[in-house]
Protein backbone atom coordinates (compact mmCIF):
# COMPACT_ATOMS: atom_id res chain seq x y z
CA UNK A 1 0.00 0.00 0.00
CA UNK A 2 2.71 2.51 0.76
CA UNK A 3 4.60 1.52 -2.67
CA UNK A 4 1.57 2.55 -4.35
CA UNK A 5 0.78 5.97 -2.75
CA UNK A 6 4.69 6.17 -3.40
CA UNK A 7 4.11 5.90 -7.17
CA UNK A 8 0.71 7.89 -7.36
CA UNK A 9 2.57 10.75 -5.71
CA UNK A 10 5.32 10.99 -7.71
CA UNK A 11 2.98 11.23 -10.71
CA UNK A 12 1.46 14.14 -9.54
CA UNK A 13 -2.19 12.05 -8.02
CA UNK A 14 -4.16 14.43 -5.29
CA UNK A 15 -6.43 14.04 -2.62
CA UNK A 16 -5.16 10.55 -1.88
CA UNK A 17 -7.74 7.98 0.06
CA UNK A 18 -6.61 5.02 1.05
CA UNK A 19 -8.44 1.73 2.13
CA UNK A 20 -7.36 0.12 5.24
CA UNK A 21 -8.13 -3.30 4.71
CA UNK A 22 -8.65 -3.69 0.60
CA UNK A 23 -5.78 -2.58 -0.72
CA UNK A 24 -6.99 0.38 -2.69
CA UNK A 25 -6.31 3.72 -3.09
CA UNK A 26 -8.45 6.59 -4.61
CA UNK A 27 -7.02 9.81 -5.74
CA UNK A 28 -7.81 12.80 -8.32
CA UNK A 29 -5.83 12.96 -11.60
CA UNK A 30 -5.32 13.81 -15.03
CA UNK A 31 -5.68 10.96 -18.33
CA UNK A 32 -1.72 11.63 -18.39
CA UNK A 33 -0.88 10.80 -14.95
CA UNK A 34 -3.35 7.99 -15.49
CA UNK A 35 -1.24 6.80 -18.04
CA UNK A 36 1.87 7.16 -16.88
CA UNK A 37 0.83 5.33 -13.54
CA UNK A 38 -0.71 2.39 -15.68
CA UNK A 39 2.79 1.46 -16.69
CA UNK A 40 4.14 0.63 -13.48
CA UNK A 41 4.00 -3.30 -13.52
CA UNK A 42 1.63 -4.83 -11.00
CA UNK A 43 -0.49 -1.54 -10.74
CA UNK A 44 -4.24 -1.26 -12.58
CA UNK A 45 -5.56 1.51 -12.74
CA UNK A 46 -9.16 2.09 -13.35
CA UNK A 47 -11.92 4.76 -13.68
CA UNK A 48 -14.47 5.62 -11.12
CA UNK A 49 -18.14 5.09 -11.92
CA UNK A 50 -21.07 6.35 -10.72
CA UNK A 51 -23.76 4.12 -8.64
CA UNK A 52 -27.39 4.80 -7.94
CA UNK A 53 -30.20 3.81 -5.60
CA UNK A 54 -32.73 1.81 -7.31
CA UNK A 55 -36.72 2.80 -6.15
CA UNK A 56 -39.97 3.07 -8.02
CA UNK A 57 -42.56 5.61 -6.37
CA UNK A 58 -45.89 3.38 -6.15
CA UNK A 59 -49.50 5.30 -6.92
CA UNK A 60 -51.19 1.81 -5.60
CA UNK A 61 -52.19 1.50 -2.04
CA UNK A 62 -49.39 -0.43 0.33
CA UNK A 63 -49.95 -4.17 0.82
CA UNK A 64 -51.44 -3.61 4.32
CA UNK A 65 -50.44 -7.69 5.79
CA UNK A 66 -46.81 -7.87 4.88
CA UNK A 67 -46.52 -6.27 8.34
CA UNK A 68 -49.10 -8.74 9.47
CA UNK A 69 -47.69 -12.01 7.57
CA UNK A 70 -44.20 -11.12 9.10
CA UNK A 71 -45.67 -10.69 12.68
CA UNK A 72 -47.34 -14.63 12.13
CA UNK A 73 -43.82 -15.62 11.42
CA UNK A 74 -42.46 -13.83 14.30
CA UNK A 75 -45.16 -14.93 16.58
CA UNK A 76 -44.45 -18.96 15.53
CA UNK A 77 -42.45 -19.55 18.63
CA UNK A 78 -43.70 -19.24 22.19
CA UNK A 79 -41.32 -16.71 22.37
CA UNK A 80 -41.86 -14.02 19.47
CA UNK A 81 -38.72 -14.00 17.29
CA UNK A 82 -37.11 -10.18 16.77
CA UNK A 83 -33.98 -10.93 14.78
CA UNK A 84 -32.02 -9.79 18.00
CA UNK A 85 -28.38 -10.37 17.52
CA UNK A 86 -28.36 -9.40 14.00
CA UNK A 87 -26.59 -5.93 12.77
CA UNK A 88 -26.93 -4.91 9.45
CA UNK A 89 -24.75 -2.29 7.63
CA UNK A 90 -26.81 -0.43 5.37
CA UNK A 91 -24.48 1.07 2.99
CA UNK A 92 -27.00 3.70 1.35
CA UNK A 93 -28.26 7.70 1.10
CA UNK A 94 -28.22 7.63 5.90
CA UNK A 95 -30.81 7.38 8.24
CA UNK A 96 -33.39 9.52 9.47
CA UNK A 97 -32.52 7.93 13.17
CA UNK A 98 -34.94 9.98 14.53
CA UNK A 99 -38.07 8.42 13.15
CA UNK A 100 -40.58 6.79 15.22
CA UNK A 101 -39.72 3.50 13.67
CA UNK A 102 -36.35 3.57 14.08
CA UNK A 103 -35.48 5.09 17.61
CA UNK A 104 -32.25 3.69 19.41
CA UNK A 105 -31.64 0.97 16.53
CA UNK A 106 -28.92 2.86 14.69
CA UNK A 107 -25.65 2.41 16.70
CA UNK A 108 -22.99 3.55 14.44
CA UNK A 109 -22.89 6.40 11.66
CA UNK A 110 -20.07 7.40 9.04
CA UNK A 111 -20.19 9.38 6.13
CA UNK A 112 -18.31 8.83 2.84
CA UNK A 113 -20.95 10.12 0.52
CA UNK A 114 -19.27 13.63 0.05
CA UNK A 115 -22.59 15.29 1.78
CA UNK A 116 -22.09 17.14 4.58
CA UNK A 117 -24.18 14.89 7.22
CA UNK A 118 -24.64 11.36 7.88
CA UNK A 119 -28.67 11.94 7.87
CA UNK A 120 -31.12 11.01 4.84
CA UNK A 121 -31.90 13.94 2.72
CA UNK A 122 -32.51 11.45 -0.52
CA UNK A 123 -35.04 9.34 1.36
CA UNK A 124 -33.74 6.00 0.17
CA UNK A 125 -31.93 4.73 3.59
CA UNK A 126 -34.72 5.42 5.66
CA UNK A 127 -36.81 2.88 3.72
CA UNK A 128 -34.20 0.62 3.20
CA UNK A 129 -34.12 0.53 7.01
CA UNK A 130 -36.83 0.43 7.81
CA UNK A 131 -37.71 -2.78 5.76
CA UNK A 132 -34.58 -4.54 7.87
CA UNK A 133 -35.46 -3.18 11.36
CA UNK A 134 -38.35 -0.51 11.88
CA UNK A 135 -41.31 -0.82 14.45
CA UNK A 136 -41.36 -3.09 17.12
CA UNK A 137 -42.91 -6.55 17.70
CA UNK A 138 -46.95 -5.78 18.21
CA UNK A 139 -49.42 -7.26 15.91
CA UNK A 140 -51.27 -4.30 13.79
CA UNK A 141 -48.07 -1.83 13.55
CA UNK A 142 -46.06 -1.16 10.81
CA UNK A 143 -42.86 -2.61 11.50
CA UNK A 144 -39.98 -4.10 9.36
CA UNK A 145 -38.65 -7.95 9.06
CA UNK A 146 -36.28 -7.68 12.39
CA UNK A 147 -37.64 -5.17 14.91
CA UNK A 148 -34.81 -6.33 17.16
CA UNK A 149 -31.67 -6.60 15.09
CA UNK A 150 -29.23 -3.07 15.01
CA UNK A 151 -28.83 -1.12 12.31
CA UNK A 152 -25.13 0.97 11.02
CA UNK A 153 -25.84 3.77 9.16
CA UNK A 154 -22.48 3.77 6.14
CA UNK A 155 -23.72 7.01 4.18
CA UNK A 156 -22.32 6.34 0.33
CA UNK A 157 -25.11 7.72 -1.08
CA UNK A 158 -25.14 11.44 -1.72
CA UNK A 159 -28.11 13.61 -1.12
CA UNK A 160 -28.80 14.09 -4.97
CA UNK A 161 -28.93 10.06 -5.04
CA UNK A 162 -25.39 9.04 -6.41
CA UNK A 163 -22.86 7.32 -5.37
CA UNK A 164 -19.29 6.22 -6.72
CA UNK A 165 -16.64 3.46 -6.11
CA UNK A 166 -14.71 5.89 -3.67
CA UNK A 167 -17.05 6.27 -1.74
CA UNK A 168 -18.78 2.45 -1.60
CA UNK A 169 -15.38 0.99 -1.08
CA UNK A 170 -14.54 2.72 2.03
CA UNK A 171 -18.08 2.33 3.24
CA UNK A 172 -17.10 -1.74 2.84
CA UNK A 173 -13.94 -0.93 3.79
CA UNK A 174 -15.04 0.47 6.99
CA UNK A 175 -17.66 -2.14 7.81
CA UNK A 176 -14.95 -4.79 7.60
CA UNK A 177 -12.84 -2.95 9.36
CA UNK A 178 -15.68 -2.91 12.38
CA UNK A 179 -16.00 -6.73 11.66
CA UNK A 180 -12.23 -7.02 12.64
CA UNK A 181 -12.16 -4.84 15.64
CA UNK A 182 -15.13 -6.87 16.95
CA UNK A 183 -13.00 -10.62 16.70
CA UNK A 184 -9.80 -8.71 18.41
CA UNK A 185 -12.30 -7.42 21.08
CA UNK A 186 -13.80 -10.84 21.55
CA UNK A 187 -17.01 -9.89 20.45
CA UNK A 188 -19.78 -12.60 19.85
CA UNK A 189 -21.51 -12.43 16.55
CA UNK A 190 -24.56 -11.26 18.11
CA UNK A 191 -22.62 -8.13 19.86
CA UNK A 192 -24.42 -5.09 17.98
CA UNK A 193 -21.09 -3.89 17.16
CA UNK A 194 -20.00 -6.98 15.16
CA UNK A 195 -21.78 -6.63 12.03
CA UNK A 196 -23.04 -9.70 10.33
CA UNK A 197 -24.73 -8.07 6.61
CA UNK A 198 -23.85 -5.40 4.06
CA UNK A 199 -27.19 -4.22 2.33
CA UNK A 200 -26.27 -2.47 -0.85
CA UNK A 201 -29.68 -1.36 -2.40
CA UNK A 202 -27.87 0.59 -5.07
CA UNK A 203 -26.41 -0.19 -8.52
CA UNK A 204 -23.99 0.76 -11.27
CA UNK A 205 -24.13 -0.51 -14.83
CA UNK A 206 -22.24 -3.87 -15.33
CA UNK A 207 -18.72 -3.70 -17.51
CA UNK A 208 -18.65 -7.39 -16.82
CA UNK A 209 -14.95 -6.75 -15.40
CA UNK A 210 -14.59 -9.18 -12.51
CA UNK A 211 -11.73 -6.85 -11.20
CA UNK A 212 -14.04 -3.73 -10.92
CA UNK A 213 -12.91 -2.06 -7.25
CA UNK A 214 -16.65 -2.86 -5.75
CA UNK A 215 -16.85 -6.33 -7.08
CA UNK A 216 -13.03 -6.97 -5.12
CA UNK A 217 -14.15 -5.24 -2.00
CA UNK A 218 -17.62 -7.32 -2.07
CA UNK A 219 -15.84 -10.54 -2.39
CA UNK A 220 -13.06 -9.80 0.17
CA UNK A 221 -16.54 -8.72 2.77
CA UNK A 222 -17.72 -12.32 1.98
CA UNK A 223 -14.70 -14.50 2.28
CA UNK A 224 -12.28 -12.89 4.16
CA UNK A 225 -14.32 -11.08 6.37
CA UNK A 226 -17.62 -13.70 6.45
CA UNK A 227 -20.00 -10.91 5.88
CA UNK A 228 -23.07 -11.64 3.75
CA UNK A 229 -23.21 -8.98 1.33
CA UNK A 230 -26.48 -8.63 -0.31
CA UNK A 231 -27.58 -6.15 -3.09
CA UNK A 232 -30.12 -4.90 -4.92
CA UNK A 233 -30.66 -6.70 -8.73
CA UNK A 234 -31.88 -3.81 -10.55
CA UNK A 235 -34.43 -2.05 -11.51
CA UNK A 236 -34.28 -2.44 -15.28
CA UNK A 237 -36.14 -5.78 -16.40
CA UNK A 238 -37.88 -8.05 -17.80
CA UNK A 239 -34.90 -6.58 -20.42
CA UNK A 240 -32.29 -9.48 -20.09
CA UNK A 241 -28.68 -8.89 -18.82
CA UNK A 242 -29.91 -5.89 -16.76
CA UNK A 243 -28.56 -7.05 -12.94
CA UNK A 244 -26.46 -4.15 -11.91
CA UNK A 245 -23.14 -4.25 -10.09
CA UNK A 246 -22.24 -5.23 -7.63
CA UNK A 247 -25.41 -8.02 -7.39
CA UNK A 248 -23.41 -9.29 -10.82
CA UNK A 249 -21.16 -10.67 -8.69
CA UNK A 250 -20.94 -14.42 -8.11
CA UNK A 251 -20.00 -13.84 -4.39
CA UNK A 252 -22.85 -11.00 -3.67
CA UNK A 253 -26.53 -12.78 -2.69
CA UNK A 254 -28.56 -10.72 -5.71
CA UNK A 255 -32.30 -10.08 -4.78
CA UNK A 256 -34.75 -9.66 -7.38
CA UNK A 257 -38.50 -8.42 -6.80
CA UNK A 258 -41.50 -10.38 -7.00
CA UNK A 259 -45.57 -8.79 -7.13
CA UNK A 260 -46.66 -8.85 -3.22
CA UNK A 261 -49.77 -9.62 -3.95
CA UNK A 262 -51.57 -12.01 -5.65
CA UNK A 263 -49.27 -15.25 -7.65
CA UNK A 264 -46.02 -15.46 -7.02
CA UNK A 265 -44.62 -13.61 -10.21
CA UNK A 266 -41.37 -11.71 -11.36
CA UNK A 267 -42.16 -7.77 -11.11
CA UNK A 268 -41.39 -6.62 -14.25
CA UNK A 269 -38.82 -3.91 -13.93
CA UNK A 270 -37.05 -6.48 -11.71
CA UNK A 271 -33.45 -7.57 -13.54
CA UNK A 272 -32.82 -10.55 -15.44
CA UNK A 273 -29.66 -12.45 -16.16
CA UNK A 274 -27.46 -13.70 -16.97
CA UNK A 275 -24.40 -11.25 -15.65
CA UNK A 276 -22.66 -9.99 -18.79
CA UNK A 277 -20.04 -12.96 -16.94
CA UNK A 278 -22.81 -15.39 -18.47
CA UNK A 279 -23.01 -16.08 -14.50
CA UNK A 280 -27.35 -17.27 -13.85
CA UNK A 281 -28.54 -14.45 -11.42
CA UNK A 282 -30.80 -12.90 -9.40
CA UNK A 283 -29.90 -15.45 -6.27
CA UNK A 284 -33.50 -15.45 -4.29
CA UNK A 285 -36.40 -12.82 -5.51
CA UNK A 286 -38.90 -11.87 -2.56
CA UNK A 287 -41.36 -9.18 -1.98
CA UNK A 288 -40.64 -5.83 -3.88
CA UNK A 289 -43.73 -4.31 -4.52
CA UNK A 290 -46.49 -1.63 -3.24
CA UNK A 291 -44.56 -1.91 0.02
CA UNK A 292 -45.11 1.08 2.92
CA UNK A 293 -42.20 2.56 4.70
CA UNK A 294 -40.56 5.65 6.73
CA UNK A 295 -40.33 8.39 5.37
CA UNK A 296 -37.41 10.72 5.94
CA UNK A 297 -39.45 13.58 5.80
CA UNK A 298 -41.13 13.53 9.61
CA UNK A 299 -40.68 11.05 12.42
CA UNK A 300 -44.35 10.02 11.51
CA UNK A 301 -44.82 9.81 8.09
CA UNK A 302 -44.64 6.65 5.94
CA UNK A 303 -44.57 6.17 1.86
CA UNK A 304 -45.43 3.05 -0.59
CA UNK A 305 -42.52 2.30 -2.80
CA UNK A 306 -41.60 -0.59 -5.10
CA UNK A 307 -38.27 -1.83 -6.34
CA UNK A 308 -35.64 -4.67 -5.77
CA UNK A 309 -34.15 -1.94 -3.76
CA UNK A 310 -36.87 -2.89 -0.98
CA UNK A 311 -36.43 -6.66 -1.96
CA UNK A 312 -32.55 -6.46 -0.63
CA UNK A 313 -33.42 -5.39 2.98
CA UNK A 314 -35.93 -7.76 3.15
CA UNK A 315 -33.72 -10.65 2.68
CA UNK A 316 -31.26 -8.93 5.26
CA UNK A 317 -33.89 -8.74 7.35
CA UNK A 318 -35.28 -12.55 6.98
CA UNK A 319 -31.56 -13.14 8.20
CA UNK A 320 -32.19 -11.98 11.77
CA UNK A 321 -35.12 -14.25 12.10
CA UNK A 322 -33.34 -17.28 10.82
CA UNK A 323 -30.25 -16.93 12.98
CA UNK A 324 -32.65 -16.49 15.80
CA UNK A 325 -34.79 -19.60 15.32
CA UNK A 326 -31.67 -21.44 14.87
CA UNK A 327 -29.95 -20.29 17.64
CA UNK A 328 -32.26 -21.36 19.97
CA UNK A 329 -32.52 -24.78 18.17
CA UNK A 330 -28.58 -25.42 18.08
CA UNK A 331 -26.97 -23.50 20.68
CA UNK A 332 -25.30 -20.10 20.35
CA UNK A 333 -22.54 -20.75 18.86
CA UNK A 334 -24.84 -21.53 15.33
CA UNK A 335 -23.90 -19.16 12.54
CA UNK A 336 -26.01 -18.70 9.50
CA UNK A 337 -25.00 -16.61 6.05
CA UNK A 338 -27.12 -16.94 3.04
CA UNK A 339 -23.19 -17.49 1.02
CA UNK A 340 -23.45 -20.58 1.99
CA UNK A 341 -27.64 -21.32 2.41
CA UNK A 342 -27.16 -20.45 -1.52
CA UNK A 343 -25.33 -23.55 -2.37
CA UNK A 344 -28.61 -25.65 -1.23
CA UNK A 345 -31.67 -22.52 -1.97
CA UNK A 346 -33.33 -24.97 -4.85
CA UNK A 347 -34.21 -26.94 -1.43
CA UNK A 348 -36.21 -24.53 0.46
CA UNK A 349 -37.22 -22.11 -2.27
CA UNK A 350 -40.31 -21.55 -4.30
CA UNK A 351 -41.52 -20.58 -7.54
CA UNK A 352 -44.23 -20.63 -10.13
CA UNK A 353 -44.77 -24.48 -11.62
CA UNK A 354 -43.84 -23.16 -15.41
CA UNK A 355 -40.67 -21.97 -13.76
CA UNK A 356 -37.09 -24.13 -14.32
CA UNK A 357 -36.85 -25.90 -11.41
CA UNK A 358 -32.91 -25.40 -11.54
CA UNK A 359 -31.71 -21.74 -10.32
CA UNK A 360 -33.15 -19.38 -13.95
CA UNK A 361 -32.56 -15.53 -14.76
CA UNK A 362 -36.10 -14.30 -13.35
CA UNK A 363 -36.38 -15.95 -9.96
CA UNK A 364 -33.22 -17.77 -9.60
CA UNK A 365 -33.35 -20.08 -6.63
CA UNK A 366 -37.04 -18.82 -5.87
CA UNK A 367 -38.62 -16.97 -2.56
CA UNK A 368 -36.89 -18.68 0.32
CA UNK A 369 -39.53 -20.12 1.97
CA UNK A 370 -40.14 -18.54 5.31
CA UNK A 371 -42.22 -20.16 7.15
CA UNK A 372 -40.74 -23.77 6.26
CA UNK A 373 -37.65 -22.83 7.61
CA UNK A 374 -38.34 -21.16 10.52
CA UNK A 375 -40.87 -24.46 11.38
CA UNK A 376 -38.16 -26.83 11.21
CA UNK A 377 -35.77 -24.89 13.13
CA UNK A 378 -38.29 -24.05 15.85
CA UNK A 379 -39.18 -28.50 15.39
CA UNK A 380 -35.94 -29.35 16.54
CA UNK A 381 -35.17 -30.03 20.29
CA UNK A 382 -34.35 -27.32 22.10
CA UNK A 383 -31.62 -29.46 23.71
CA UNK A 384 -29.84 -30.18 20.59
CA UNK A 385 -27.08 -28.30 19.85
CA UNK A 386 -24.84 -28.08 16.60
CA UNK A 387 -21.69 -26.11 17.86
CA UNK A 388 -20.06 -24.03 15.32
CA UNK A 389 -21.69 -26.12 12.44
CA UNK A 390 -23.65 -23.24 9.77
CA UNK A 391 -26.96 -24.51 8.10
CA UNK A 392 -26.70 -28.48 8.94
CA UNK A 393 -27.56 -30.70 6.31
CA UNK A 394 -30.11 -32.47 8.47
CA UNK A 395 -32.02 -29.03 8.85
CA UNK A 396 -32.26 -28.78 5.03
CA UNK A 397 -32.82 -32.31 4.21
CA UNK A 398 -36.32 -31.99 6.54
CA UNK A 399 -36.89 -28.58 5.25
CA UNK A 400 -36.76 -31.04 1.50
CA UNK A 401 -39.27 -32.87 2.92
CA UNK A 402 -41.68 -30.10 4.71
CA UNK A 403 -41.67 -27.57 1.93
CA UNK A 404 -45.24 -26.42 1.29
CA UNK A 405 -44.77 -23.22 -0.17
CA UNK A 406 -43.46 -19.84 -0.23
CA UNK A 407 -44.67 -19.44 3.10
């Protein structure tokens, strides 16, 4: 890392930023310096692009019982789930912390966005929050998929609603960073300092360059760090080849958007594959549509949005419930990431019966069914426990043999 900086100094590179833990470094200069600095064996040097939220303003009255169908999931075990233990790093436009929905749940803030405050003046974070974490566990209020897990505001997003690497990369870069000082501390996983996700409900266009900067930084989050890094697929279908970056990724868990109401069927702006890569994506689709929300204007207002940018969180948010249930089925020390839940998702997944049953570019695995795999987990003996062991075999080969549905 210092070699570099070395080299992008002596060409003349300015306002040097430096990743801690990636091994990148961002600076301002000219397409001469570029090119001088490209020669240096071993370096690459690339351009920054730009990345934007992904949200579709909704006429249509909200879907008034996702609130209520997640509450009946919640409310399985004698003991309401929460998604306690989980933390969440929503990399996105900030937080309005302040809103009713989301008092005391945000316990760390940064800014790399370029705007002058960590707080939501775009909107987007709010909701994407929201969907993870808002409300609280009481049947009839509007509350998110996890009222218990803790939320880190990473601003990336500015407040005109763009992004770039710079600024996403040091968000990740930061988050990992968090994930480290948490081991050294001897932090458990469930410590609301350790963070578990990355929710990136944003998107730039895909060059189909596996070395782009966000696609390295995603992959070192996932297998160097173990964070589950999930991301928006894109608001751009039923076009083919439309899943934006970083959900292009083979590493990143890409969430497309299905209707909420009604069949189970693809929204139609959701993205198709495959990646430009050829790679088969989205991973999982779930509910992305006619959804209600904070708003980041007041502490009491709400909104109805669509978009696979609201499909992300919920997946992030399913994770809190998940770990939960399986926690208290297989002892604390039970880990579960949806990296590796992928490698089995045609197993407790759903989708419509003209679908491919193998992992396709409109659905891909399916909608993880919910209430199947919270059922088995909550089956199992409370006694049992499965050490360190993530997503036994046994728990999917039942959940093979209980599915029943997208619920």
């Amino acid at each position: 890392m210092d070699r570099i900086e070395t080299e992008v100094k002596k060409v003349g590179g300015r306002e040097i930023n430096k990743t801690l833990l990636l091994g990148q470094i961002f600076c301002e200069m000219d397409e001469e310096q570029a090119k001088t600095l490209s020669r240096i064996p071993g370096l690459v040097v690339k351009l920054m692009k730009e990345y934007k939220t992904n949200q579709v303003a909704t006429e249509l009255p909200a879907v008034e019982n996702i609130s209520d169908v997640f509450y009946l999931l919640r409310s399985y075990f004698a003991i309401p789930l929460t998604g306690v233990g989980l933390t969440v790093a929503v990399l996105d436009s900030g937080i309005r912390k302040s809103h009713q929905s989301l008092g005391a749940k945000v316990i760390y803030e940064d800014n790399f966005s370029g705007s002058p405050t960590a707080g939501d003046v775009f909107g987007h974070g709010t909701q994407v929050a929201f969907i993870i974490a808002g409300g609280m566990h009481a049947p009839g209020e509007k509350a998110g998929i996890s009222p218990g897990a803790s939320l880190m505001n990473i601003k990336v997003i500015d407040d005109t609603g763009v992004g770039s690497d710079e600024g996403i990369i040091l968000g990740i870069d930061k988050v990992c960073h968090l994930a480290e000082e948490a081991r050294r501390q001897g932090l458990v996983p469930t410590d609301e300092m350790y963070p578990n996700v990355i929710n990136l409900s944003l998107g730039g266009e895909d060059d189909g360059d596996p070395d782009n900067p966000v696609r390295i930084a995603c992959r070192q989050a996932s297998q160097v760090y173990g964070l589950d890094v999930v991301a928006a697929a894109g608001n751009f279908g039923p076009k083919m080849t439309t899943i934006t970056l970083p959900a292009c990724d083979p590493e990143v868990i890409a969430v497309g958007a299905v209707e909420t109401s009604g069949e189970l069927v693809a929204w139609d702006k959701s993205s198709r594959g495959p990646t430009v890569q050829g790679e088969t994506k989205p991973d999982f689709v779930i509910w992305g549509t006619n959804l209600e929300m904070a708003s980041d204007k007041a502490d009491d207002e709400y909104v109805t949005k669509s978009g696979t940018s609201f499909a992300a969180p919920m997946l992030s948010g399913l994770t809190g419930l998940l770990w939960e249930s399986g926690r208290r089925a297989y002892g604390e020390g039970w880990l579960f990431r949806w990296t590796q839940a992928r490698e089995v998702g045609q197993y407790f997944s759903t989708k419509p019966q003209d679908a491919p049953l193998n992992k396709d570019n409109s659905y891909g695995y399916g909608l993880p069914a919910m209430g199947t795999m919270l059922g088995q987990m909550g089956s199992v003996n409370q006694s049992s426990q499965g050490g360190m062991e993530m997503f036994p075999m046994v728990m999917m080969m039942a959940m093979m043999s209980g599915l029943m549905g997208g619920f």
